[in-house]
C-alpha atoms as a PDB file:
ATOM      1  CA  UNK A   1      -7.493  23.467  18.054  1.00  0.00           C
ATOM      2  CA  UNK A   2      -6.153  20.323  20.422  1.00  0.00           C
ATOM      3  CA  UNK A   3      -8.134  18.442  19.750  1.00  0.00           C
ATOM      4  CA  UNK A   4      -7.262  19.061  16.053  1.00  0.00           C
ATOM      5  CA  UNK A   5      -3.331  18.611  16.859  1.00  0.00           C
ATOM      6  CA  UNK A   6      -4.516  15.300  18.605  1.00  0.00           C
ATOM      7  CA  UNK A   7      -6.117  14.167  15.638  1.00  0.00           C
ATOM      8  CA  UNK A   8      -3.166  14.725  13.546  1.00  0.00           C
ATOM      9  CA  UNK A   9      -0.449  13.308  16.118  1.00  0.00           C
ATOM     10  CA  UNK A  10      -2.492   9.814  15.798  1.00  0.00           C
ATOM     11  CA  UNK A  11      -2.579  10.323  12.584  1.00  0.00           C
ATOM     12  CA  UNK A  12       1.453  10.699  12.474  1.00  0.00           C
ATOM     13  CA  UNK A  13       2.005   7.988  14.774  1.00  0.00           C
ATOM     14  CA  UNK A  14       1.475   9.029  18.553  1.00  0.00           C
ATOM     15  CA  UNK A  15      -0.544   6.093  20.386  1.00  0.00           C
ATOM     16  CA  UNK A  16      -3.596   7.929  22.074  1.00  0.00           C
ATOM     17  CA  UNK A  17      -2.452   6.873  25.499  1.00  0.00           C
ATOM     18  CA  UNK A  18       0.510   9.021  24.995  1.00  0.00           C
ATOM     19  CA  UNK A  19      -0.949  12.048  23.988  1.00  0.00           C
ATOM     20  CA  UNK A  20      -0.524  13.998  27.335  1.00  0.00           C
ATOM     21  CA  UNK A  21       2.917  13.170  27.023  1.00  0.00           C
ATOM     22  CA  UNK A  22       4.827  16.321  28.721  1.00  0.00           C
ATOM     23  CA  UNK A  23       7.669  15.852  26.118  1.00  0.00           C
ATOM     24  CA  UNK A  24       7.672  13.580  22.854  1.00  0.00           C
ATOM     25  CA  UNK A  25      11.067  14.159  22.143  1.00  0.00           C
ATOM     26  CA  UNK A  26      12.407  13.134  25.609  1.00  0.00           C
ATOM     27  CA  UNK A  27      10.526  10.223  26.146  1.00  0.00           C
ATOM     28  CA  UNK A  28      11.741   9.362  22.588  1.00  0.00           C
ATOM     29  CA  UNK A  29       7.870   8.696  20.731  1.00  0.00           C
ATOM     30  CA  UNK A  30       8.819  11.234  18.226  1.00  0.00           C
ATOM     31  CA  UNK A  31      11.458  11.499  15.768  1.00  0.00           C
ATOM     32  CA  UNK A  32      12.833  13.310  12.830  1.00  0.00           C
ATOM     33  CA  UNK A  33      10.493  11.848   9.923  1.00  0.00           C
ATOM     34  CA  UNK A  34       6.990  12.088  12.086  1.00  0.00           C
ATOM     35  CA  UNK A  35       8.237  15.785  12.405  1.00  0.00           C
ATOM     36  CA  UNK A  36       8.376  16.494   9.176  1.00  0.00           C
ATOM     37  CA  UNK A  37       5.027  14.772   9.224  1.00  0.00           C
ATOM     38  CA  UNK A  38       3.235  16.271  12.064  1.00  0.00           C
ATOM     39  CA  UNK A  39       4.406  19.812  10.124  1.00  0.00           C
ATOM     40  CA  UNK A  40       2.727  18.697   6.889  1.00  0.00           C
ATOM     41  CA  UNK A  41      -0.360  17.907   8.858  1.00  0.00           C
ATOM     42  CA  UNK A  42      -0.657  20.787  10.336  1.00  0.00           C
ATOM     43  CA  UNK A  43       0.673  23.083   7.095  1.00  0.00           C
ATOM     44  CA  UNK A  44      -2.726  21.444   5.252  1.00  0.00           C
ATOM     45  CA  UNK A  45      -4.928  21.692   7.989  1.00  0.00           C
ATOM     46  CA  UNK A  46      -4.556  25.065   9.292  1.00  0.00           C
ATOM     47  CA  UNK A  47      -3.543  26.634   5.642  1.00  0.00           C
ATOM     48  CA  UNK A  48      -0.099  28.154   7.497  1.00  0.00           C
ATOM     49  CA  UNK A  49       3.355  27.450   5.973  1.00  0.00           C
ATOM     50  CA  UNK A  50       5.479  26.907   9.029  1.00  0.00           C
ATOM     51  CA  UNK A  51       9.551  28.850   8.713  1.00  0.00           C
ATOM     52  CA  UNK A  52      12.191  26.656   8.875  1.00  0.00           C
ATOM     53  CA  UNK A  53      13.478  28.832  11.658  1.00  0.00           C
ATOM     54  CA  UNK A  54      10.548  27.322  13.858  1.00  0.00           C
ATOM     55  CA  UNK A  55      11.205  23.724  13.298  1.00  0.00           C
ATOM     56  CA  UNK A  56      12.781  23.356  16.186  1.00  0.00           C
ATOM     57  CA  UNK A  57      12.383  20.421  18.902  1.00  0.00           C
ATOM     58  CA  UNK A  58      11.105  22.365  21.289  1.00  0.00           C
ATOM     59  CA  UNK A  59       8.049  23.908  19.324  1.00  0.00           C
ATOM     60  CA  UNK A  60       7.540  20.145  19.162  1.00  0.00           C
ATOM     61  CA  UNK A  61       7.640  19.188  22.593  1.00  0.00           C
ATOM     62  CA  UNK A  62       3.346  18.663  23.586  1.00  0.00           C
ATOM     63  CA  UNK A  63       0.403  19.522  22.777  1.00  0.00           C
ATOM     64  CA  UNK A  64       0.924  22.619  24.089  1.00  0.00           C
ATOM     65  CA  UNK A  65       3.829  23.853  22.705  1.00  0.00           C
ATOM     66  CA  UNK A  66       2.132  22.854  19.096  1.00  0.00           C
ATOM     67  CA  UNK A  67      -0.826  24.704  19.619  1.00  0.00           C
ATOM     68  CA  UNK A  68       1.382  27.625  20.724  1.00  0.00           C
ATOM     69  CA  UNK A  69       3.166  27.204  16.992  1.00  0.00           C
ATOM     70  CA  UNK A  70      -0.269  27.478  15.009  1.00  0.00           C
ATOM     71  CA  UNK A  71      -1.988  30.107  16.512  1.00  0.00           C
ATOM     72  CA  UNK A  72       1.821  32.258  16.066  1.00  0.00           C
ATOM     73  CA  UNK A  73       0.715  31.616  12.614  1.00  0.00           C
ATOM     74  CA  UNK A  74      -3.164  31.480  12.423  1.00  0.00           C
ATOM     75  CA  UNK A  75      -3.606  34.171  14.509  1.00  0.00           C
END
């Protein structure tokens, strides 16, 4: 599955050498629109529809955190 969320992060916009990024918000690579984006991605890929409730920065903040936000969903 991260390598998955990687895939789709490039695809949104993230540059691979920021991918371990510890938070995308802070360090500002990451805004409202890619988002929206990244949740779209993900949405179509995994077959989830993602609450409102959870779009949230900090189910946004890594890798980690993303992955964390599928599988509360997938699995």
């Amino acid at each position: 599955m991260r390598d998955e969320i990687k895939k789709i992060l490039m695809e949104c916009g993230i540059d691979k050498k920021d991918l371990e990024c510890m938070d995308f918000v802070k360090a500002e690579l990451m805004d409202s629109l890619m988002v929206a984006d990244i949740i779209i991605a993900m949405e179509d890929k995994y077959h989830i529809e993602i609450d409102g409730d959870d779009i949230v920065p900090g189910w946004f903040t890594n890798i980690g955190t993303m992955e964390c936000l599928v599988k509360k969903y997938v699995g």
